[in-house]
N, C-alpha and C. Protein backbone atom coordinates (compact mmCIF):
# COMPACT_ATOMS: atom_id res chain seq x y z
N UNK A 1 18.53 10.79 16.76
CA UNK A 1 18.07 10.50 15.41
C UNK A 1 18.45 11.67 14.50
N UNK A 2 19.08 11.24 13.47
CA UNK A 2 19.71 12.50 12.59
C UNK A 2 18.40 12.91 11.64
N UNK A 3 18.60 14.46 10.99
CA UNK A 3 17.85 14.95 10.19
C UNK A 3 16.87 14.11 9.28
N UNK A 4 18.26 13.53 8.73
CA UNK A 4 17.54 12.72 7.38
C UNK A 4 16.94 11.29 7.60
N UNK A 5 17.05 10.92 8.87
CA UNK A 5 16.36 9.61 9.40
C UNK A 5 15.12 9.91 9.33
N UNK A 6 14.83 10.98 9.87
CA UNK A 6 13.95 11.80 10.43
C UNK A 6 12.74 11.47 9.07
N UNK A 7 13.20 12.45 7.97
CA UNK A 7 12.84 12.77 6.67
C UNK A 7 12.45 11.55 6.19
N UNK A 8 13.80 10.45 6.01
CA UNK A 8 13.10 9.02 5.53
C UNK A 8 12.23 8.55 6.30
N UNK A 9 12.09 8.51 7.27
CA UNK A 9 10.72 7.93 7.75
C UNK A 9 9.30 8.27 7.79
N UNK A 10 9.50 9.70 7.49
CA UNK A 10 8.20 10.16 7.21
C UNK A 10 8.02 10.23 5.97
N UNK A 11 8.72 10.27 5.06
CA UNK A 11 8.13 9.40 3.53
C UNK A 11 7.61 8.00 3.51
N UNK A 12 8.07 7.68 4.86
CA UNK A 12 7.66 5.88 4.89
C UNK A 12 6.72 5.89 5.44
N UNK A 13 5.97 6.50 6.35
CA UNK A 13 4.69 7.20 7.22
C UNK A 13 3.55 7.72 5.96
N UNK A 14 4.40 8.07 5.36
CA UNK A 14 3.29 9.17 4.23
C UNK A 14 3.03 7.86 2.98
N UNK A 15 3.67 6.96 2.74
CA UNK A 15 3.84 6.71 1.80
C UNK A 15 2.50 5.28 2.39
N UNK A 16 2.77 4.43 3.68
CA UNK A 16 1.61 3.87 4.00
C UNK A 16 0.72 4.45 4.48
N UNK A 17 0.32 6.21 4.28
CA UNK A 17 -0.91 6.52 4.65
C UNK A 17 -1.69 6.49 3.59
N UNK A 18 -0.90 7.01 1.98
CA UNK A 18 -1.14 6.89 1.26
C UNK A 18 -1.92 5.37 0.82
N UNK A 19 -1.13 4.22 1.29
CA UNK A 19 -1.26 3.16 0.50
C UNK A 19 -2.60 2.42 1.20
N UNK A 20 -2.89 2.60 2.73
CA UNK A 20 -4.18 2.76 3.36
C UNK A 20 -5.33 3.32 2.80
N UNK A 21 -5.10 4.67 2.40
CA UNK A 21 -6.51 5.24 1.56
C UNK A 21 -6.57 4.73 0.15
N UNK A 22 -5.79 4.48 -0.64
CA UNK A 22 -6.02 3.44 -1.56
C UNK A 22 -6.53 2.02 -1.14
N UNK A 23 -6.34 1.19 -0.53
CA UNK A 23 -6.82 0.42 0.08
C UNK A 23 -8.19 0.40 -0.10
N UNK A 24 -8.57 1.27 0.74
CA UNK A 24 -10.31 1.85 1.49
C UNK A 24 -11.12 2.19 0.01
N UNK A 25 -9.97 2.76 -0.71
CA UNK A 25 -11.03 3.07 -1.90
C UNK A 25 -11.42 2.28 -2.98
N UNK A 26 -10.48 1.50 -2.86
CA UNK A 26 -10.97 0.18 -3.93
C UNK A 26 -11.50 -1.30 -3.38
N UNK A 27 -11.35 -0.80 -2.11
CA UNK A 27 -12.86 -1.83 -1.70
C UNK A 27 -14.07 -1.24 -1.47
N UNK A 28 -14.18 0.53 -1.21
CA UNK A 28 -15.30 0.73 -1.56
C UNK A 28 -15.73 0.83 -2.82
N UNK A 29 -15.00 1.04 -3.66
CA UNK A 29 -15.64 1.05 -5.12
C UNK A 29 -15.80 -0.25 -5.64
N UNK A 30 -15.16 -0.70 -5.39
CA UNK A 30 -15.91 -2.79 -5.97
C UNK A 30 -17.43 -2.92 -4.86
N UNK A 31 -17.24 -2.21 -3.81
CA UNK A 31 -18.69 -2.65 -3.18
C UNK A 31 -19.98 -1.85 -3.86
N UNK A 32 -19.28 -0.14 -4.58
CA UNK A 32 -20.45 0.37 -5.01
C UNK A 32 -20.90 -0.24 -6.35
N UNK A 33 -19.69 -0.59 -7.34
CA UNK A 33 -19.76 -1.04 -8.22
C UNK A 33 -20.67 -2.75 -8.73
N UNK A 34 -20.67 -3.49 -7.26
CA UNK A 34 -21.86 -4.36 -6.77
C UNK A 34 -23.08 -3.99 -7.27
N UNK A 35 -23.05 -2.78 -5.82
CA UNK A 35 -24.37 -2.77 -5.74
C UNK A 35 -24.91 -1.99 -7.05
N UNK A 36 -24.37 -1.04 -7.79
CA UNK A 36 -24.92 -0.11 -8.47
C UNK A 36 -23.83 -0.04 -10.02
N UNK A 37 -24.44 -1.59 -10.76
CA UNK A 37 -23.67 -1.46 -11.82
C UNK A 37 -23.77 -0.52 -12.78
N UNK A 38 -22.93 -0.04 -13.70
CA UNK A 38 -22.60 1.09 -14.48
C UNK A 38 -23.19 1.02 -15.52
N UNK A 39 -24.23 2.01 -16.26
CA UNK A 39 -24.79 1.84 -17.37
C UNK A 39 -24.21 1.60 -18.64
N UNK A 40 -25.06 0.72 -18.95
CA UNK A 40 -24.31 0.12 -20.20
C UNK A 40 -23.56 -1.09 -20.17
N UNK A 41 -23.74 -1.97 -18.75
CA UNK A 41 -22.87 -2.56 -18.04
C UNK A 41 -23.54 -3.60 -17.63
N UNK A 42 -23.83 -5.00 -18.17
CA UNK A 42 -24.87 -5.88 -17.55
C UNK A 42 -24.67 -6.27 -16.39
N UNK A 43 -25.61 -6.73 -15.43
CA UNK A 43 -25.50 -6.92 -14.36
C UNK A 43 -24.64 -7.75 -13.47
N UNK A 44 -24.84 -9.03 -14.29
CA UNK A 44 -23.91 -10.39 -13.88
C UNK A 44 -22.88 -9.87 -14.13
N UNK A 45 -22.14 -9.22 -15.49
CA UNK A 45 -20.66 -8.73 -15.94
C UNK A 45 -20.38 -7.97 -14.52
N UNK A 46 -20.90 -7.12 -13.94
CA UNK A 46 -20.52 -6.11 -13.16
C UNK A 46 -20.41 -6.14 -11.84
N UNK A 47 -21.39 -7.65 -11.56
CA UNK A 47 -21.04 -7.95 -9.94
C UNK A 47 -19.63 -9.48 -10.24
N UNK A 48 -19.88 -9.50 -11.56
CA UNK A 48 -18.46 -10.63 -11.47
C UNK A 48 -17.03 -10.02 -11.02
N UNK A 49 -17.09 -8.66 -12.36
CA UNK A 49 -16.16 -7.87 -11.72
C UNK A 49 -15.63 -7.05 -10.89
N UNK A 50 -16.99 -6.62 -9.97
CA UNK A 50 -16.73 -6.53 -8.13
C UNK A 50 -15.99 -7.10 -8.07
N UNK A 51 -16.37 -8.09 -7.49
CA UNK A 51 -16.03 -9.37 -6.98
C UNK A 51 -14.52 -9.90 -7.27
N UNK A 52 -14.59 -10.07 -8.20
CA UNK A 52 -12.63 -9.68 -9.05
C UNK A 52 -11.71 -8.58 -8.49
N UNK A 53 -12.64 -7.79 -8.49
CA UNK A 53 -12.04 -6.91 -8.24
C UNK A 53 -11.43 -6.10 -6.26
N UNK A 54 -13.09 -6.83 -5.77
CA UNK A 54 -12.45 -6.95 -4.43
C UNK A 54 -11.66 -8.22 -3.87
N UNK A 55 -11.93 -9.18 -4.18
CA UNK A 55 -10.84 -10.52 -3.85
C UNK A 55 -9.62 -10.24 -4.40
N UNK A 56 -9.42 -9.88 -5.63
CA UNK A 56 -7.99 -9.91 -6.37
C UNK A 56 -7.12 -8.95 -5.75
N UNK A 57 -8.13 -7.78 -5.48
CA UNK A 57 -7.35 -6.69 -5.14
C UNK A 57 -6.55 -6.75 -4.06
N UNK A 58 -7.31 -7.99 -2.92
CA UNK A 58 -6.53 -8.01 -1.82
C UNK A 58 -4.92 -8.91 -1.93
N UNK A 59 -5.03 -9.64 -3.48
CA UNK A 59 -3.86 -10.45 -3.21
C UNK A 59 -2.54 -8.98 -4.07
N UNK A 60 -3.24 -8.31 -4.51
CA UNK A 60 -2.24 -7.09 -5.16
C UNK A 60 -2.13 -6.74 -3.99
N UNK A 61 -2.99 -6.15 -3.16
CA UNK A 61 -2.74 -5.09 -1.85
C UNK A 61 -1.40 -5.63 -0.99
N UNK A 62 -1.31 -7.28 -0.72
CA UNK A 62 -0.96 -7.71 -0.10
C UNK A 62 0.80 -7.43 -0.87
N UNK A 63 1.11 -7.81 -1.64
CA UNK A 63 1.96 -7.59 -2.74
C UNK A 63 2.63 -6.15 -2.74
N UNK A 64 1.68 -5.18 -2.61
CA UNK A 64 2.40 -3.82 -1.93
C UNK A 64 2.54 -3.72 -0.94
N UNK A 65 1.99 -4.05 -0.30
CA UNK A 65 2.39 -4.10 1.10
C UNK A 65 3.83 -4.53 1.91
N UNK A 66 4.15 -5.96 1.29
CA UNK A 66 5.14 -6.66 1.03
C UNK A 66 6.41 -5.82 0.51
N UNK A 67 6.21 -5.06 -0.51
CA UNK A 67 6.97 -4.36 -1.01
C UNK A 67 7.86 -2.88 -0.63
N UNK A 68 6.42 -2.63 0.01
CA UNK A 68 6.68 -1.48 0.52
C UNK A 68 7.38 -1.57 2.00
N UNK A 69 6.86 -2.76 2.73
CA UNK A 69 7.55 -3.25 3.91
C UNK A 69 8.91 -3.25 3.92
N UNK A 70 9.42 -4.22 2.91
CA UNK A 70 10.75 -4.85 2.47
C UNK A 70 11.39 -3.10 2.29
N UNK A 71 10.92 -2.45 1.74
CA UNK A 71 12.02 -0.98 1.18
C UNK A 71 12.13 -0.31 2.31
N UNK A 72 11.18 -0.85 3.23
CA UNK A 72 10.99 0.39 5.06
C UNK A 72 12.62 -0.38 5.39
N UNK A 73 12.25 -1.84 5.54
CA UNK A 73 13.61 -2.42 6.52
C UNK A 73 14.78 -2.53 5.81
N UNK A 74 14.83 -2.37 4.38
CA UNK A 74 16.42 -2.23 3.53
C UNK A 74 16.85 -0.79 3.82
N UNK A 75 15.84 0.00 4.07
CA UNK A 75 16.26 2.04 4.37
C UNK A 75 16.66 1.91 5.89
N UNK A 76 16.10 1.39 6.69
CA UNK A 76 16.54 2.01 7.87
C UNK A 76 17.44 0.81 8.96
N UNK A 77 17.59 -0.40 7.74
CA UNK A 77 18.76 -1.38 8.05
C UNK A 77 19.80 -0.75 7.67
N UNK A 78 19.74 0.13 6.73
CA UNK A 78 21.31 0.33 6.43
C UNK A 78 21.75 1.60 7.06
N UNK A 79 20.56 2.76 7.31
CA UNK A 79 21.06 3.49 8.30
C UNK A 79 21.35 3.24 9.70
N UNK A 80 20.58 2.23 10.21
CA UNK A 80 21.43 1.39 11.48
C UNK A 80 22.57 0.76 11.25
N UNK A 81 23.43 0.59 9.99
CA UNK A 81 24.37 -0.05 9.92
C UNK A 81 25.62 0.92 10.03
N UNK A 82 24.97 1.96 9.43
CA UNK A 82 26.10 3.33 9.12
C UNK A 82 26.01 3.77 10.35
N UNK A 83 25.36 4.10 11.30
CA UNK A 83 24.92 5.01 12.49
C UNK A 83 26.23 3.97 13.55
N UNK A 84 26.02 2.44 13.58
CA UNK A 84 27.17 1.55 14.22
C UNK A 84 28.38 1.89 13.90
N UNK A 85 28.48 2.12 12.26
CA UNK A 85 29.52 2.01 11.43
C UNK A 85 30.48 3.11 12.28
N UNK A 86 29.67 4.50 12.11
CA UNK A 86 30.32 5.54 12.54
C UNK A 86 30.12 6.12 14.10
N UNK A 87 29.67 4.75 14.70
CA UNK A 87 30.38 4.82 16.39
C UNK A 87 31.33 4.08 16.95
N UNK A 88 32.06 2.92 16.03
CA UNK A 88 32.90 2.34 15.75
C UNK A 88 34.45 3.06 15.83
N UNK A 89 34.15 4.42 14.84
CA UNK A 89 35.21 4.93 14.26
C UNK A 89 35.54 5.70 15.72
């Protein structure tokens, strides 16, 4: 495995560890935001927008996820293509 394989993949490692703790944090904050709406903030308004906010979030999450997937296998499809390319030669 060359240097920079190396390198891209651990931006791709770092980049879904990253996208994991985001995850975690915006379903805990729609759950605190439930339980403990924000002053100034009526009640019904604030568990609606939990609720919005944890269901919806999962169809965004899913959406990065997707995204971020797709850019893992276009990066290290094409360095498997070059790595063939240049055992070819």
């Amino acid at each position: 495995m060359t240097k920079c394989r190396e390198i891209k993949n651990r931006i791709f490692m770092n980049k879904f560890d990253l996208l994991i703790i985001a995850l975690a944090c915006q379903g805990i904050l729609s759950k605190y935001i439930y339980a403990h709406p924000p002053f100034g903030v009526p009640v019904a308004q604030a568990k609606t927008g939990s609720i919005l906010m944890y269901y919806g979030g999962d169809v965004i999450d899913l959406i990065l996820i997707i995204i971020l997937c797709y850019q893992w296998y276009k990066a290290t499809r094409q360095q498997i293509n070059e790595e063939i390319y240049q055992l070819g030669k």
